[in-house]
N, C-alpha and C. Protein backbone atom coordinates (compact mmCIF):
# COMPACT_ATOMS: atom_id res chain seq x y z
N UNK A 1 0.85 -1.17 0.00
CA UNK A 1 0.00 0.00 0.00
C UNK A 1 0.90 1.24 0.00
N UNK A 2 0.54 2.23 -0.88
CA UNK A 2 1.17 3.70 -1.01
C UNK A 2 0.63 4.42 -0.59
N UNK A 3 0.62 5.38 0.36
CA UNK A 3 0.09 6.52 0.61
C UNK A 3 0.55 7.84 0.50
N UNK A 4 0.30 8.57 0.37
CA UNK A 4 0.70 10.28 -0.20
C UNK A 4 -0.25 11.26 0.82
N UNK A 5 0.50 12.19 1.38
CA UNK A 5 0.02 13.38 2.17
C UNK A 5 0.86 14.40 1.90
N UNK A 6 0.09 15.80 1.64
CA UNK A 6 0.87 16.88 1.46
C UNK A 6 0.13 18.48 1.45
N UNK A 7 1.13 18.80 1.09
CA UNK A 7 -0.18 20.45 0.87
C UNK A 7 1.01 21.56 0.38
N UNK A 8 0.37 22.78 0.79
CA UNK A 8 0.84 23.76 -0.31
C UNK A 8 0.45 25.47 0.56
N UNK A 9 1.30 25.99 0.25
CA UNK A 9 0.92 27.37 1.19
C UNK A 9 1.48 28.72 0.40
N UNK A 10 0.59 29.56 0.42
CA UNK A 10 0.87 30.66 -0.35
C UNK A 10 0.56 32.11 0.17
N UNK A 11 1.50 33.35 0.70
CA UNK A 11 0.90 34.53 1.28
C UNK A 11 1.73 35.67 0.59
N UNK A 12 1.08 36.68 -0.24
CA UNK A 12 1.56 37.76 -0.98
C UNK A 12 1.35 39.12 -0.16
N UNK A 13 2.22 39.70 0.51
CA UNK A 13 1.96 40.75 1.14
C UNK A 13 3.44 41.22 0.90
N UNK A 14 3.37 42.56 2.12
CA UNK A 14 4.49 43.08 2.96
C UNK A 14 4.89 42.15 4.07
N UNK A 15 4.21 42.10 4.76
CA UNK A 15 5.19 40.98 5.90
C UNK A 15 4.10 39.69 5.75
N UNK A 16 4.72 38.05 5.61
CA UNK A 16 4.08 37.19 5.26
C UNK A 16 4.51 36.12 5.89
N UNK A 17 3.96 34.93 6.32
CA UNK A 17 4.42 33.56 6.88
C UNK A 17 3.78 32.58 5.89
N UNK A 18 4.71 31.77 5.96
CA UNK A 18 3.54 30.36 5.41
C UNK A 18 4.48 28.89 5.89
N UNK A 19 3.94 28.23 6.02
CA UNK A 19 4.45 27.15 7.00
C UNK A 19 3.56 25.79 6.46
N UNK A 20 4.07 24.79 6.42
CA UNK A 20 3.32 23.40 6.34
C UNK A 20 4.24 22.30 7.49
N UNK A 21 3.18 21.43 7.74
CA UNK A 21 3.90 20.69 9.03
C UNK A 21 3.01 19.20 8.27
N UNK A 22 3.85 18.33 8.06
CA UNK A 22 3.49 16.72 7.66
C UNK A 22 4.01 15.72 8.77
N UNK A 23 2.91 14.93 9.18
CA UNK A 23 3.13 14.29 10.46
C UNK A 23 2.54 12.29 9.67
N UNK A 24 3.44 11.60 9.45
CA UNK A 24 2.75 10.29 8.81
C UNK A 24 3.35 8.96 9.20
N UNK A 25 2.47 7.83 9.97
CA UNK A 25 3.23 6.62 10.36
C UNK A 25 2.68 5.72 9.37
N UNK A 26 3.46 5.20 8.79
CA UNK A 26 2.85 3.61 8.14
C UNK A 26 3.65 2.40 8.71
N UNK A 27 2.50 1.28 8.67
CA UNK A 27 3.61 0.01 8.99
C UNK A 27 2.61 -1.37 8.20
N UNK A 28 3.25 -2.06 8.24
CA UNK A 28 3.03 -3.22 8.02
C UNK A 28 3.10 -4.54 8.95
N UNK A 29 2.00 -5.55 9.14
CA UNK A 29 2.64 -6.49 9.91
C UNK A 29 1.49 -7.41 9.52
N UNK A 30 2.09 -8.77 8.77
CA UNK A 30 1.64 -9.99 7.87
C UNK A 30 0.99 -9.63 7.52
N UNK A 31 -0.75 -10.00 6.98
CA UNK A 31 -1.46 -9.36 5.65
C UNK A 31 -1.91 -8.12 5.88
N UNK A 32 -1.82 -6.89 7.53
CA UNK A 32 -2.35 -5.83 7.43
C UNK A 32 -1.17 -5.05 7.15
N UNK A 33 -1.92 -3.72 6.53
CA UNK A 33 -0.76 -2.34 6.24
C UNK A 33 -2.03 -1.50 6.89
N UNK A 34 -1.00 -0.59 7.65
CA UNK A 34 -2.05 0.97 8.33
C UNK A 34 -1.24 2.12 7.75
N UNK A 35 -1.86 3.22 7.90
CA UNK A 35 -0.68 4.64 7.81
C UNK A 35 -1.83 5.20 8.21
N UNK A 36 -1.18 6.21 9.15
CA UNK A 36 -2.18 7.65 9.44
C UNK A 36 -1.24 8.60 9.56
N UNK A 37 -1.94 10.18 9.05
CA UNK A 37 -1.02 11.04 9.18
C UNK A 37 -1.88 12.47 9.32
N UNK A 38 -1.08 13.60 9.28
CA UNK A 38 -1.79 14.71 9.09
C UNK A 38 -1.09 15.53 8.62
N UNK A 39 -1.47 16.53 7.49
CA UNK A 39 -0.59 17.25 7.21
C UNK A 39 -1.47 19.04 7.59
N UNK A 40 -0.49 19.97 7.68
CA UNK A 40 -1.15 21.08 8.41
C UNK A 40 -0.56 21.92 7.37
N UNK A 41 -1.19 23.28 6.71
CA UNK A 41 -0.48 24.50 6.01
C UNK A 41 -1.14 25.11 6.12
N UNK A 42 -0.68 26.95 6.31
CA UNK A 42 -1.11 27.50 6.74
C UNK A 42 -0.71 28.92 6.09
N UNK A 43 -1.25 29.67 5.83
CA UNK A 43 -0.51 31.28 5.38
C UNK A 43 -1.20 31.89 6.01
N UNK A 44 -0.40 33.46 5.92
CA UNK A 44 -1.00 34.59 6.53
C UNK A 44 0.20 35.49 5.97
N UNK A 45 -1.06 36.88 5.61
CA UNK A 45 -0.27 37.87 4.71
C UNK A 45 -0.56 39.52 5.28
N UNK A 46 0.35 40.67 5.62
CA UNK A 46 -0.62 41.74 5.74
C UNK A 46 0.54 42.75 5.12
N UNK A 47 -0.61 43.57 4.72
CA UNK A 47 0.47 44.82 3.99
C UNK A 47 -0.34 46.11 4.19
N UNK A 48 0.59 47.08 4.20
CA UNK A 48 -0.15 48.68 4.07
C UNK A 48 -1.65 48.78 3.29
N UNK A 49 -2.39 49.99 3.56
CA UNK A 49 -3.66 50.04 3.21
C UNK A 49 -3.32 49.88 1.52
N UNK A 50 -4.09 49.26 0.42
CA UNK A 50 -3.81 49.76 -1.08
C UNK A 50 -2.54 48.65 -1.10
N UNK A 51 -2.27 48.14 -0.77
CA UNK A 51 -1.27 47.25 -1.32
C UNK A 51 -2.20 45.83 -1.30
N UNK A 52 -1.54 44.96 -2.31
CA UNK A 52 -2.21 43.65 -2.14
C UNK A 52 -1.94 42.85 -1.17
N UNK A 53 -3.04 41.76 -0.76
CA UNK A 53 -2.47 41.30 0.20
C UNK A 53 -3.16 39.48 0.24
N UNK A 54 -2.77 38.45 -0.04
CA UNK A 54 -3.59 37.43 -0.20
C UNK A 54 -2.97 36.11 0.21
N UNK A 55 -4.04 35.31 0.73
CA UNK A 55 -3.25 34.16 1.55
C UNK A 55 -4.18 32.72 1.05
N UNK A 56 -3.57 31.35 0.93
CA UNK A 56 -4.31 30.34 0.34
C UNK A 56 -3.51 29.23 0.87
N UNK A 57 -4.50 28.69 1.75
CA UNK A 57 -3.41 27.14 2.23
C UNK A 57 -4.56 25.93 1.92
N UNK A 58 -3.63 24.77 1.29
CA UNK A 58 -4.45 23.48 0.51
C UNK A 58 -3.96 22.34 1.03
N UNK A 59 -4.37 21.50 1.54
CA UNK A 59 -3.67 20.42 1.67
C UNK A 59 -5.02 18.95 1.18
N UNK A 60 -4.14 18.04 0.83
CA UNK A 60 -4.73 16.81 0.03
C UNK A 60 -4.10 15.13 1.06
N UNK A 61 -4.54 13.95 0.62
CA UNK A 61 -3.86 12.75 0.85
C UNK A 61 -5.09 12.13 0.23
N UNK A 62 -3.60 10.37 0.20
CA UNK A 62 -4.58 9.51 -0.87
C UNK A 62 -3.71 8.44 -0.30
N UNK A 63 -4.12 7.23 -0.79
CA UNK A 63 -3.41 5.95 -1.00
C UNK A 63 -4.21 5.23 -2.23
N UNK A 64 -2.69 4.29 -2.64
CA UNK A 64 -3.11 3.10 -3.79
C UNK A 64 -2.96 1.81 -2.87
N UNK A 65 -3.73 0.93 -3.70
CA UNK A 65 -3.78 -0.33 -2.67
C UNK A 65 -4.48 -0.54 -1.34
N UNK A 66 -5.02 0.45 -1.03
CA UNK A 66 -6.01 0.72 0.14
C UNK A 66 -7.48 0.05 -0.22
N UNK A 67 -7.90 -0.61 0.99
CA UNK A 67 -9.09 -0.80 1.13
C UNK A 67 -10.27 0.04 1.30
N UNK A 68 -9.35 0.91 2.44
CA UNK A 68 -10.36 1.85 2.68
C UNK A 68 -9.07 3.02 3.53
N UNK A 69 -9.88 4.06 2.53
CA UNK A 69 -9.56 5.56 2.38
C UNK A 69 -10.02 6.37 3.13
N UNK A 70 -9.80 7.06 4.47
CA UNK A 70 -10.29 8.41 5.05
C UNK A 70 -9.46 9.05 4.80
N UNK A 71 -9.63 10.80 4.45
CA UNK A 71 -9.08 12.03 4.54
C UNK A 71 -9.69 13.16 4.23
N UNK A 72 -10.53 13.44 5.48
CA UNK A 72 -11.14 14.59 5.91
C UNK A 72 -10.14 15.67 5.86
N UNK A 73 -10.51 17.20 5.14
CA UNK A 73 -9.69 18.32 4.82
C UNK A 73 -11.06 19.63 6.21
N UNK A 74 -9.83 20.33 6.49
CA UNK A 74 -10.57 21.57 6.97
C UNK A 74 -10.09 22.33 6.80
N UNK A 75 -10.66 23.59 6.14
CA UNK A 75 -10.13 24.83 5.73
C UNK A 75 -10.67 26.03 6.26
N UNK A 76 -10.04 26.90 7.36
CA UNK A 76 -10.17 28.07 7.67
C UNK A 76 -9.77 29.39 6.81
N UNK A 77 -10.42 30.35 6.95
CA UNK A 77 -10.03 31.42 6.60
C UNK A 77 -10.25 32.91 6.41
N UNK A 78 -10.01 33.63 6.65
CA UNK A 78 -10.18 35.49 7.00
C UNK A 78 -9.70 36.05 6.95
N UNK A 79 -10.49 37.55 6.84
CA UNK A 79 -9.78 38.32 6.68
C UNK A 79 -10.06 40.17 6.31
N UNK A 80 -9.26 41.33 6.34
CA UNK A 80 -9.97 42.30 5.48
C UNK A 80 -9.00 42.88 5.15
N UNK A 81 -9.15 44.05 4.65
CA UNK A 81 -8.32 44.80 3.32
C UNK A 81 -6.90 44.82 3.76
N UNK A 82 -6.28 44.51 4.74
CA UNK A 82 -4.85 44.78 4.86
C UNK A 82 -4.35 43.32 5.23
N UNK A 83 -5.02 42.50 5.51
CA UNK A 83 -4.70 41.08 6.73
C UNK A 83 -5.35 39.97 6.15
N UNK A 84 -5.20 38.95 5.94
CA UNK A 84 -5.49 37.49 5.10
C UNK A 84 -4.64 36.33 5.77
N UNK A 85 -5.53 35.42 6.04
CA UNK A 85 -4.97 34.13 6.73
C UNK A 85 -5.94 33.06 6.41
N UNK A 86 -5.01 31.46 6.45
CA UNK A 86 -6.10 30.54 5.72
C UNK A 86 -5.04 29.73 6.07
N UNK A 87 -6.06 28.44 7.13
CA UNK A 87 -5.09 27.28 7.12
C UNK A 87 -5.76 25.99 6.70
N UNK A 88 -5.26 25.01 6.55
CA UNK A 88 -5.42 23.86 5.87
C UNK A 88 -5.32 22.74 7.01
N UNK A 89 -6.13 21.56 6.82
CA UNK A 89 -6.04 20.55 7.57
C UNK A 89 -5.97 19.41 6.49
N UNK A 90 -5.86 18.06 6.47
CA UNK A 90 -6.00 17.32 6.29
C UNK A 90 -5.20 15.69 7.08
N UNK A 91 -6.44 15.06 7.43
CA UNK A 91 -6.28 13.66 8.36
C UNK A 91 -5.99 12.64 7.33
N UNK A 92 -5.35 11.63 7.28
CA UNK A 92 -5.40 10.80 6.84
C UNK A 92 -5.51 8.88 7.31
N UNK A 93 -6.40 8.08 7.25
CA UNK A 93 -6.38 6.76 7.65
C UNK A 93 -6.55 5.73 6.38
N UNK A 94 -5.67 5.05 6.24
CA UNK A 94 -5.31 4.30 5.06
C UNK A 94 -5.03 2.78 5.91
N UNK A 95 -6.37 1.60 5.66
CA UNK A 95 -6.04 0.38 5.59
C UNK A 95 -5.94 -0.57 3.92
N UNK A 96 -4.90 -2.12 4.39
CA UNK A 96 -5.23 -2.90 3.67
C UNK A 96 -5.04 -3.79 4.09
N UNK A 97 -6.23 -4.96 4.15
CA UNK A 97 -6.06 -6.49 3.90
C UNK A 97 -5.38 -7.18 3.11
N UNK A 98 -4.64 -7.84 2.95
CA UNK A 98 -4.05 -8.73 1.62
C UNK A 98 -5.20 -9.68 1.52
N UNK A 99 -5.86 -10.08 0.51
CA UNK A 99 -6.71 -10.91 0.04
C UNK A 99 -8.34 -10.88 0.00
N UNK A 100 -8.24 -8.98 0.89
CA UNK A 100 -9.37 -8.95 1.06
C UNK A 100 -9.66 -7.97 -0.13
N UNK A 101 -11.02 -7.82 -0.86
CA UNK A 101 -11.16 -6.61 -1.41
C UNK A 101 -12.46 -6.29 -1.48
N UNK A 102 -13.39 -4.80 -0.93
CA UNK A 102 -14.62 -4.62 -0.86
C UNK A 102 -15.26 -5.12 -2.49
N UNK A 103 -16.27 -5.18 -2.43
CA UNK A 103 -16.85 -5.23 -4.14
C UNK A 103 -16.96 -3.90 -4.82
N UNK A 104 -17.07 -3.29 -4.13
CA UNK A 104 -17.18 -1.87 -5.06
C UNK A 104 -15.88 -1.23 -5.32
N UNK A 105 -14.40 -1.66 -4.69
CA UNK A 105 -13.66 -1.29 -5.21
C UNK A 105 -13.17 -0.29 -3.68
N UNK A 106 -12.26 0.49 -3.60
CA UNK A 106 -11.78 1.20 -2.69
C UNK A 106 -12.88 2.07 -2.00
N UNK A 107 -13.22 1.96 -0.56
CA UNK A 107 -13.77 2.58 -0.11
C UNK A 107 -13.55 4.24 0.50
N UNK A 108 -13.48 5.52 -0.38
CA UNK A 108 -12.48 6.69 -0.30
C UNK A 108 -14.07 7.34 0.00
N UNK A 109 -13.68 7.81 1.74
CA UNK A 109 -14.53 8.83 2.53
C UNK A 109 -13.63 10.05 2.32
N UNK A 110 -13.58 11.52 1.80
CA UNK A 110 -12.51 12.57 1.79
C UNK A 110 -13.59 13.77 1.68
N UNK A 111 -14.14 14.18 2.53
CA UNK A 111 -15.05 15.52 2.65
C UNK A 111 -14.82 16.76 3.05
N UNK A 112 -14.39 17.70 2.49
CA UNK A 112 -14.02 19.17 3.05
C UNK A 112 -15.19 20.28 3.96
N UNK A 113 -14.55 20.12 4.92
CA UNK A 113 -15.35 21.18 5.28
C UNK A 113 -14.78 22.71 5.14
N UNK A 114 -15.45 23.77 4.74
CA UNK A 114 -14.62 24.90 5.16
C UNK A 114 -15.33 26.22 5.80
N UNK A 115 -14.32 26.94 6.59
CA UNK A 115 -14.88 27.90 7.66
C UNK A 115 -14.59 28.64 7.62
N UNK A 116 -15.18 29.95 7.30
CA UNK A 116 -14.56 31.37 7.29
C UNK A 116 -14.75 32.02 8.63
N UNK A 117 -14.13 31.47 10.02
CA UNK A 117 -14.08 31.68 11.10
C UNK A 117 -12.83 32.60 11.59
N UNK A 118 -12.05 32.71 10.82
CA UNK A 118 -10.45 33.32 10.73
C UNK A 118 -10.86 34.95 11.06
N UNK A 119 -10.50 35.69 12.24
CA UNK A 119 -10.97 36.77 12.34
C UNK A 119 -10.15 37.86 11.27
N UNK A 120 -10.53 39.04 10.93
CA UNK A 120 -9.21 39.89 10.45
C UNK A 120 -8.65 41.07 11.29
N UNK A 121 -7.69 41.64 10.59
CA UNK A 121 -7.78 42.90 11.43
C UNK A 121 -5.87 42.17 12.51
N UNK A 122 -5.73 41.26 12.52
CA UNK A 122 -4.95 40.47 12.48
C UNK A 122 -3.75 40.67 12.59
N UNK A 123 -2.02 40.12 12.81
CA UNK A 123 -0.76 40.51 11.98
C UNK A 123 0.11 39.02 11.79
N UNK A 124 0.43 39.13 10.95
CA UNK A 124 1.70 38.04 11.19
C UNK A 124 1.80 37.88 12.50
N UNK A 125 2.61 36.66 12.45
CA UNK A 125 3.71 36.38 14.49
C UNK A 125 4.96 37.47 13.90
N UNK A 126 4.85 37.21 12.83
CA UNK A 126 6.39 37.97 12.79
C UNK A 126 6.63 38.84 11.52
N UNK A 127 7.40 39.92 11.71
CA UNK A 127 7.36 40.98 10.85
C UNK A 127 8.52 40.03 9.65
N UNK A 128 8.16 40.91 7.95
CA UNK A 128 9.29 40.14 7.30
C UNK A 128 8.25 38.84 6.53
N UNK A 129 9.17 38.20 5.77
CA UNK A 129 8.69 36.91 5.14
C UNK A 129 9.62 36.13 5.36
N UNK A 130 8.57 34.87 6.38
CA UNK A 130 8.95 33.52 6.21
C UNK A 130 8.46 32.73 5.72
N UNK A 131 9.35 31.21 5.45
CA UNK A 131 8.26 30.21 4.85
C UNK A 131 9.08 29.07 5.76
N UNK A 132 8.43 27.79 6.26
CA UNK A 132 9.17 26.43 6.74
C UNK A 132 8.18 25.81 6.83
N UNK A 133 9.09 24.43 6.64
CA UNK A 133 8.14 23.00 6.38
C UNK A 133 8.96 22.34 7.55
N UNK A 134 8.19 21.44 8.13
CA UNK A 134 8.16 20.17 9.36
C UNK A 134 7.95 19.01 8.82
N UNK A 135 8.88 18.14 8.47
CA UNK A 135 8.21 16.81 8.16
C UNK A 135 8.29 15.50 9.28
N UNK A 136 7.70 14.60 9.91
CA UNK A 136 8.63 13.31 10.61
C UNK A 136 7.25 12.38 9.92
N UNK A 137 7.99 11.12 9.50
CA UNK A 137 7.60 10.03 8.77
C UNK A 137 7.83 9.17 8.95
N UNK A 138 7.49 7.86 9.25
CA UNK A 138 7.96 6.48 9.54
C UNK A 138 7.54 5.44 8.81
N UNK A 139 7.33 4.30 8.09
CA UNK A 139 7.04 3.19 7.96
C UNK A 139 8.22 2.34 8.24
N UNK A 140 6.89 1.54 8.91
CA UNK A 140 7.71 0.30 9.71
C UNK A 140 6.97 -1.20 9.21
N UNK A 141 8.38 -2.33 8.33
CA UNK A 141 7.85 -3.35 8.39
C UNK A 141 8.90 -3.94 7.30
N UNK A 142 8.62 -4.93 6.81
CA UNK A 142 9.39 -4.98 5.50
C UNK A 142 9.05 -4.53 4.26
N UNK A 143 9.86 -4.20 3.34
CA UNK A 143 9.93 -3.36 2.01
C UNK A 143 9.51 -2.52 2.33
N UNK A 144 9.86 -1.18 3.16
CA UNK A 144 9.13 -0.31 3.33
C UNK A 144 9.85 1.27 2.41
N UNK A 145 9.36 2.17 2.15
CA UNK A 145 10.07 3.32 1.81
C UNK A 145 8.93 4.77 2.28
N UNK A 146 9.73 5.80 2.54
CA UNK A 146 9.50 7.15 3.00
C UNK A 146 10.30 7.79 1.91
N UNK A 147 9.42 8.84 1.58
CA UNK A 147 10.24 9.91 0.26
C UNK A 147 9.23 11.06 1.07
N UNK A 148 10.08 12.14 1.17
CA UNK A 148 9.87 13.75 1.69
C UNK A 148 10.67 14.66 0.46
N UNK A 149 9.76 14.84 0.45
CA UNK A 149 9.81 16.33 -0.72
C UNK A 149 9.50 17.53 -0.30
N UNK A 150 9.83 18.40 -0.76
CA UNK A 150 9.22 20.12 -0.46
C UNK A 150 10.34 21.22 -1.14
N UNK A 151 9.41 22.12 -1.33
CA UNK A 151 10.35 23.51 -1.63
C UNK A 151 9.70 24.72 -0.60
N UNK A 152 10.48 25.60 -0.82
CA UNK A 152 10.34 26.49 0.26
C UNK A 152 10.75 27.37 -0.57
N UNK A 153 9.93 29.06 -0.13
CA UNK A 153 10.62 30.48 -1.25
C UNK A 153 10.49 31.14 -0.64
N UNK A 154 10.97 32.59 -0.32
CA UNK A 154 10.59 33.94 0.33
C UNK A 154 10.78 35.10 -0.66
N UNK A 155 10.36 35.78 -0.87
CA UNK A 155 11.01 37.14 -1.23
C UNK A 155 10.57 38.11 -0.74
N UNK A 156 11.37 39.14 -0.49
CA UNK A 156 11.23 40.33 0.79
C UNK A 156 10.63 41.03 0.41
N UNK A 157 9.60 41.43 1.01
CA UNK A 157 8.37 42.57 1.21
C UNK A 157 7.30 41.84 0.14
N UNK A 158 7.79 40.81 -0.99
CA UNK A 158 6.72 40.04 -1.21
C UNK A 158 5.47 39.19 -1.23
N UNK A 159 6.23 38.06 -0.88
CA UNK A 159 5.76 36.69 -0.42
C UNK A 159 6.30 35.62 0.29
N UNK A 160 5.59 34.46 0.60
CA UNK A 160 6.23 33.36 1.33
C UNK A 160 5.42 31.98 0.69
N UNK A 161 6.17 31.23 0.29
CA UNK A 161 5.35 30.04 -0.55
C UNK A 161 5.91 28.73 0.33
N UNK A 162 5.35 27.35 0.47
CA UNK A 162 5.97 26.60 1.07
C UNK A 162 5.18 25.28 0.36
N UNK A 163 5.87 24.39 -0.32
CA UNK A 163 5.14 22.78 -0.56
C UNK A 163 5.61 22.00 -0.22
N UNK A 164 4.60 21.09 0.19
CA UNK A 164 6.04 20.05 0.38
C UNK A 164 4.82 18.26 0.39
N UNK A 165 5.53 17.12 0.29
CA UNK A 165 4.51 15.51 0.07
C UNK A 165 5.52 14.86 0.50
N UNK A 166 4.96 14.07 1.18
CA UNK A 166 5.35 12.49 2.07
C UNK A 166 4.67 11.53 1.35
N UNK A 167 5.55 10.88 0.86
CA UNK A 167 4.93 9.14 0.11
C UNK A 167 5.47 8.14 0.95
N UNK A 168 4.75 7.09 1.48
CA UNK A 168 5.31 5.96 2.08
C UNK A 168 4.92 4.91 1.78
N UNK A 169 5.28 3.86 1.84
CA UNK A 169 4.95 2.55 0.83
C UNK A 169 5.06 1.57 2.06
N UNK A 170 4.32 0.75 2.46
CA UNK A 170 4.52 -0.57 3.10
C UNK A 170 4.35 -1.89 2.42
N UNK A 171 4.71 -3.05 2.32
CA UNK A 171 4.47 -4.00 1.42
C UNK A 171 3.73 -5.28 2.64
């Protein structure tokens, strides 16, 4: 079984953050494979009155070879003319049986909710543009593999961009 978790973060201002944090265990042991994980991204952007200012955080997960698929997404976000923030959730629970398989084929529950609960009026934690990613990943069992990817960008008085995906494979 393969599973994939990741996301994506984007904030265009004067002073900007954006951050993603990927948290994912898989293992294997004789015909079961599990993985659960979560991945978190988040932006927030603010700039002088008349300047632009815009923030967008996404995050996704999946598995192949899964029986059955959860990954519930939650998306916050707010804001007004100077201040923009928007974070991203997504859970992930990925089983498989060896020999078992539903009849209809993979059972994939993945429902977004989203909330414009994010107050504005707001600031960064911190003056300036940052961007950082958090990853810790495990699969445990035999044939196993972890691949962490991401890029990270800043540019000053710009923006702050951050992506980044965890693939893990258990056999």
């Amino acid at each position: 079984m393969q599973t994939f978790i990741g996301g994506d973060a984007l904030a265009v201002g004067d002073d900007t953050t954006a951050s993603g944090d990927i948290d994912v265990q898989s293992m294997s042991s004789g015909p079961l494979q599990l993985s659960g994980g979560i991945a978190s991204f988040s932006a927030a952007a603010q700039s002088a009155d008349g300047d632009p200012v815009y923030a967008d955080a996404n995050t996704y997960a999946g598995a192949e070879g899964a029986d059955i698929v959860l990954a519930p997404t939650i998306v916050s976000s707010g804001g007004d003319d100077t201040y923009m923030a928007e974070t991203s959730q997504t859970f992930l629970l990925a089983a498989n049986i060896d020999g078992f398989d539903l009849p209809g084929g993979t059972l994939i529950i993945d429902p977004t909710l989203e909330n414009d609960g994010l107050g504005g009026g707001g600031a960064p934690l911190i003056g300036g543009n940052l961007a950082t990613f958090d990853a810790d990943a495990n699969a445990q069992g035999n044939y196993t593999l972890v691949d962490v990817q991401y890029d990270v960008l800043t540019v000053d008085n710009q923006l702050s961009a951050v992506s980044g995906i965890v693939i893990t494979e258990v056999a």
